[in-house]
C-alpha atoms as a PDB file:
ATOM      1  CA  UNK A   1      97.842 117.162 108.576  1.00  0.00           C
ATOM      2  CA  UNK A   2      97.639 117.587 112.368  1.00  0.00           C
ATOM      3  CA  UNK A   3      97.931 120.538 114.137  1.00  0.00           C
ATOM      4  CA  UNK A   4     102.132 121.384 115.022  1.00  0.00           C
ATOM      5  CA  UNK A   5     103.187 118.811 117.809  1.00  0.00           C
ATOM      6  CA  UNK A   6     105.568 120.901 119.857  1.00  0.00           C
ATOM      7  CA  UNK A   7     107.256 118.257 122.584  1.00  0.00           C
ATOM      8  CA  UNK A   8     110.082 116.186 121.037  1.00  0.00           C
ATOM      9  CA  UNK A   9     109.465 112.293 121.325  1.00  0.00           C
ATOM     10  CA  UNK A  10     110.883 110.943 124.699  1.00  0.00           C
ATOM     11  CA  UNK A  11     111.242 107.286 123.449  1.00  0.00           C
ATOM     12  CA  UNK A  12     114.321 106.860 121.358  1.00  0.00           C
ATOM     13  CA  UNK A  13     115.119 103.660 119.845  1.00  0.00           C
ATOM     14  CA  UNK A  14     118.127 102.648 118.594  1.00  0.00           C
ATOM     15  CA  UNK A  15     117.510 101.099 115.328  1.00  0.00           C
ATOM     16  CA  UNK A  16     114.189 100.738 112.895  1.00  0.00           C
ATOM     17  CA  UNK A  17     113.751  96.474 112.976  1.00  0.00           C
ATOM     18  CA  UNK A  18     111.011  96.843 115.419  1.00  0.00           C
ATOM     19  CA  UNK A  19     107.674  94.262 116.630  1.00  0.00           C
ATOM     20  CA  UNK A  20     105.342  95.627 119.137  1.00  0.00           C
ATOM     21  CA  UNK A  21     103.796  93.613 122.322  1.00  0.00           C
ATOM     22  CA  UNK A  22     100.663  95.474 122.970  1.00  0.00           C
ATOM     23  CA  UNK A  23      98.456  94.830 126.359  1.00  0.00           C
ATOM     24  CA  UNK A  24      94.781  95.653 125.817  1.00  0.00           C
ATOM     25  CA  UNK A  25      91.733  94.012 127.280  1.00  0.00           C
ATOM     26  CA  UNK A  26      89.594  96.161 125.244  1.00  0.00           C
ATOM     27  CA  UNK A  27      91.141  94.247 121.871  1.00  0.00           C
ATOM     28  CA  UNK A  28      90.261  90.560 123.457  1.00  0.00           C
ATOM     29  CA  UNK A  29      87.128  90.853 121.130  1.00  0.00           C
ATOM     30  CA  UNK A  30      87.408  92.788 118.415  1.00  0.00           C
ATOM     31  CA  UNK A  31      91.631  93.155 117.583  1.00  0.00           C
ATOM     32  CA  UNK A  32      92.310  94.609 114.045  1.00  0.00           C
ATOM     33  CA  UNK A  33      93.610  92.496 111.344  1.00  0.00           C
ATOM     34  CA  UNK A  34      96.129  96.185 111.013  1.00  0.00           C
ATOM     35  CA  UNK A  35      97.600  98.897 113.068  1.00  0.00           C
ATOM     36  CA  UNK A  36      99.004 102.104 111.537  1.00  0.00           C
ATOM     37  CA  UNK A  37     102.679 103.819 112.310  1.00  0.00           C
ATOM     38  CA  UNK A  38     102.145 107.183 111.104  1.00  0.00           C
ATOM     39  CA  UNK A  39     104.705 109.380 110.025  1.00  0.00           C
ATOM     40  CA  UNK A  40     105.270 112.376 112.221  1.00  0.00           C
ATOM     41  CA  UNK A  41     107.739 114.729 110.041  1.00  0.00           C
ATOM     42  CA  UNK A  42     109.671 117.599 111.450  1.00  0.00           C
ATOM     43  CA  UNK A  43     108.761 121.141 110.189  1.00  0.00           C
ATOM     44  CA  UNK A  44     112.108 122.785 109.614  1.00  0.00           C
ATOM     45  CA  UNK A  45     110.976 125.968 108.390  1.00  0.00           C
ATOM     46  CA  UNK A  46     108.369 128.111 107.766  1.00  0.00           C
ATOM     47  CA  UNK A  47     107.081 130.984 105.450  1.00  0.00           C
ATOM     48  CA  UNK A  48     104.255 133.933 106.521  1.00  0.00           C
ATOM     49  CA  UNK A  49     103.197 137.193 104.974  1.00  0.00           C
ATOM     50  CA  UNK A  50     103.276 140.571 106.718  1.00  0.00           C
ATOM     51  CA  UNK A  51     100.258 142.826 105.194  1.00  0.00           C
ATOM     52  CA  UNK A  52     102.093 143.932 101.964  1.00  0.00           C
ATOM     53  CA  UNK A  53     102.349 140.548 101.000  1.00  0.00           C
ATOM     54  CA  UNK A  54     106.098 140.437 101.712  1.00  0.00           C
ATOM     55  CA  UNK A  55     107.330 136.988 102.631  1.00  0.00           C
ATOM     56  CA  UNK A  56     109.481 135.835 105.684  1.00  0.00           C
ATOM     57  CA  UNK A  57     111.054 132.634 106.383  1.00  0.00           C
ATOM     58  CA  UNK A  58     112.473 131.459 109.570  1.00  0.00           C
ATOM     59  CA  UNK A  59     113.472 127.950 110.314  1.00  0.00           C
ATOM     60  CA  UNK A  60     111.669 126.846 112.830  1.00  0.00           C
ATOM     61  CA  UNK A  61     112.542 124.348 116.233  1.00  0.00           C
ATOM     62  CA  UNK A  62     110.449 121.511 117.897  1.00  0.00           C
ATOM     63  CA  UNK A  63     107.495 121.582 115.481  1.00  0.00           C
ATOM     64  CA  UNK A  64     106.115 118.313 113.857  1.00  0.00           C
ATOM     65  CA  UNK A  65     103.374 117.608 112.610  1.00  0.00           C
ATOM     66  CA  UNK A  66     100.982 113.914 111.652  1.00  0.00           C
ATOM     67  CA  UNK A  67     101.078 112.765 108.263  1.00  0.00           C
ATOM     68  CA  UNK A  68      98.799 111.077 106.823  1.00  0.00           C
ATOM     69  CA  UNK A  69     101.306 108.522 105.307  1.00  0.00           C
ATOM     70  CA  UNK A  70     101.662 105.772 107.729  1.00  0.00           C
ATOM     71  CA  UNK A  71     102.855 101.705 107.417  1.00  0.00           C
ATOM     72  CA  UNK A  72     101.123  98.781 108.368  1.00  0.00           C
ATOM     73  CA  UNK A  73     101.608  96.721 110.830  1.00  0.00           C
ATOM     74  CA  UNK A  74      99.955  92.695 111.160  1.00  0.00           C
ATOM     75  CA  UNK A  75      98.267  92.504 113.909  1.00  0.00           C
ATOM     76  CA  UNK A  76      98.638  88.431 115.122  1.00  0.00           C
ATOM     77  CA  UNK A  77      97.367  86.797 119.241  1.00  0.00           C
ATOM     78  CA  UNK A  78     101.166  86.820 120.887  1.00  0.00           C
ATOM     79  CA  UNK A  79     100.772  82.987 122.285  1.00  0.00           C
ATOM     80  CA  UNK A  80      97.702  81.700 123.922  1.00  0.00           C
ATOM     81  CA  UNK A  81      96.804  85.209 125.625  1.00  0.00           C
ATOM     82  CA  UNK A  82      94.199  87.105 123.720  1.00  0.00           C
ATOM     83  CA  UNK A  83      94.877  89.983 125.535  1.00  0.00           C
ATOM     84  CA  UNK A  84      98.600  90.812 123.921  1.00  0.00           C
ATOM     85  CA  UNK A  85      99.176  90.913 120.367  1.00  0.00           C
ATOM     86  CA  UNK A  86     101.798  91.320 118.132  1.00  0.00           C
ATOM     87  CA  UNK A  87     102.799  93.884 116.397  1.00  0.00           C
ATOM     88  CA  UNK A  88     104.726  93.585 113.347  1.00  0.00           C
ATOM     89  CA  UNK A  89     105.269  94.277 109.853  1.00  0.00           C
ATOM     90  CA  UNK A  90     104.399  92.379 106.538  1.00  0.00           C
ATOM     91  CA  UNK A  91     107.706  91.707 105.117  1.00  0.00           C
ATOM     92  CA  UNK A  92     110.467  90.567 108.126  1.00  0.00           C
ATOM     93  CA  UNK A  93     113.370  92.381 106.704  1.00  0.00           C
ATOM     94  CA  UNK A  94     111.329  95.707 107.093  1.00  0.00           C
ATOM     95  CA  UNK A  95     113.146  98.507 108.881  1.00  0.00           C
ATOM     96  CA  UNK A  96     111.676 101.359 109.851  1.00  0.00           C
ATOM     97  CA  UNK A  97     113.985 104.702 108.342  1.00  0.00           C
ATOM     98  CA  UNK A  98     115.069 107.272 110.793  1.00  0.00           C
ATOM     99  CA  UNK A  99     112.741 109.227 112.064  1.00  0.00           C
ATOM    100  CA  UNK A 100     109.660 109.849 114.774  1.00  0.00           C
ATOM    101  CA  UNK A 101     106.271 107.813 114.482  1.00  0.00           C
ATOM    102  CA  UNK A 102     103.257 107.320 116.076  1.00  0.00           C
ATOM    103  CA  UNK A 103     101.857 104.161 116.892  1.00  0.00           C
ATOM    104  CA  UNK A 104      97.813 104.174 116.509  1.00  0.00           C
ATOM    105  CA  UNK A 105      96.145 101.942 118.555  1.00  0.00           C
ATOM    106  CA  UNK A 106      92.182 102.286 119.082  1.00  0.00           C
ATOM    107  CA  UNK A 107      92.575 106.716 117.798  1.00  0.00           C
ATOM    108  CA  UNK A 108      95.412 106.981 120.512  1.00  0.00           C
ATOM    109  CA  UNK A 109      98.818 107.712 119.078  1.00  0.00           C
ATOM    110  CA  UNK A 110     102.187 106.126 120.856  1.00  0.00           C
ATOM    111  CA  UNK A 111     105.055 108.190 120.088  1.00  0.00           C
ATOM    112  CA  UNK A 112     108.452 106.981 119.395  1.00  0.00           C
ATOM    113  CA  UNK A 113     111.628 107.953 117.320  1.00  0.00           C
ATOM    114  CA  UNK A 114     114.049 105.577 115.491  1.00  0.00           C
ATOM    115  CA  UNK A 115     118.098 106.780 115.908  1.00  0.00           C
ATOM    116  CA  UNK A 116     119.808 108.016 112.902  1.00  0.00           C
ATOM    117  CA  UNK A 117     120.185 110.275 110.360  1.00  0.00           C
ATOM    118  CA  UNK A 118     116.818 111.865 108.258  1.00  0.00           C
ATOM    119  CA  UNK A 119     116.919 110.886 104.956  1.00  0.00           C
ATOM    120  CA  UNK A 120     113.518 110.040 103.661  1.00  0.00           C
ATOM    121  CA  UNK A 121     111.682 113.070 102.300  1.00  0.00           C
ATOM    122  CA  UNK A 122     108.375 112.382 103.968  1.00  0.00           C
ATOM    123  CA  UNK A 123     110.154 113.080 107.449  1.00  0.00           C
ATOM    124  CA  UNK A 124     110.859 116.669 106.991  1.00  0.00           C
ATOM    125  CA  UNK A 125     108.153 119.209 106.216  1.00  0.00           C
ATOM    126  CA  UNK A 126     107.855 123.627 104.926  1.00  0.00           C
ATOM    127  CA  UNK A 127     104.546 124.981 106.253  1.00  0.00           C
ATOM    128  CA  UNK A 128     103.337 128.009 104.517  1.00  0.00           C
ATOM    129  CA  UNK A 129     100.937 130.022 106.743  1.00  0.00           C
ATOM    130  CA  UNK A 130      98.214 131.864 104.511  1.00  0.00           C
ATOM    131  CA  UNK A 131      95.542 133.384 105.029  1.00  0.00           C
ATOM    132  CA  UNK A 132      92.955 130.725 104.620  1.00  0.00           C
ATOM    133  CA  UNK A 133      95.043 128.457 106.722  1.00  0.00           C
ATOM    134  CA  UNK A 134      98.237 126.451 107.103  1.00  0.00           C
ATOM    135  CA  UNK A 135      99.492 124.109 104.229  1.00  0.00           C
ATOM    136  CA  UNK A 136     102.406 121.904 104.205  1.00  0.00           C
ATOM    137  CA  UNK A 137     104.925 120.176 101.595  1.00  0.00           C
ATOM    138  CA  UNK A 138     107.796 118.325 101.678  1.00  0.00           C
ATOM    139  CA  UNK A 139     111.335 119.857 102.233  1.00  0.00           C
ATOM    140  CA  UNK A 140     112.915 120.687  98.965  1.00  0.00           C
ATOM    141  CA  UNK A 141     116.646 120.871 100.190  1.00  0.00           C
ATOM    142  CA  UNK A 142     117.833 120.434 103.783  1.00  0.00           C
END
């Protein structure tokens, strides 16, 4: 899990049937057969401890945070340019659910959102803060 991402994604798109065009002279050579789309869930609420051990929740605003479930994209040359590729998925009626992602090219991390209501679990997270650090699960109820 990465640490909390705090900004909300400032590309919205309207709908989940998506291909990327990427632009890198770095991947003329060495392009990867795959490219990730990480999940980046919401953290809706949160739980800590005062020093008696007494528990306080408080639903929390603008926090997400990098999971480490992702899909895979096929990477394919887009026409006779090495330099762009295409970025798609496997199966063509794939849609992406609602929700914000992050595109990882080469460690770097493109951030987007698809429209719509949340309704796969993996997009909304609890984080527990404890003593010997942070730990996250997946919302029980919204």
């Amino acid at each position: 899990m990465s640490t909390p991402v705090k900004t909300p994604s400032r590309t919205m798109l309207p709908d989940g049937r998506l291909s990327f065009i990427v632009f890198r002279r770095d991947l003329t050579t060495n392009a990867p057969d795959h490219v990730a789309v990480r999940i980046i869930a919401k953290v809706i609420r949160g739980m800590t401890f005062d020093s008696v051990a007494k528990a306080s929740i408080t639903n929390l605003d603008d926090q997400w945070a990098i999971r480490g479930t992702s899909y895979d994209l096929r990477v394919a040359p887009l026409n006779e340019n090495a330099e762009m590729l295409l970025l798609r998925p496997e199966n063509p009626d794939f849609v992406f659910p609602a929700g914000r992602y992050g595109l990882v090219l080469k460690g770097q991390a493109f951030d987007f959102s698809v429209a719509g209501p949340i309704t796969e679990p993996v997009q909304c997270l609890e984080r527990v803060a404890a003593a010997n650090g942070n730990f996250y699960s997946e919302c029980r109820s919204r």
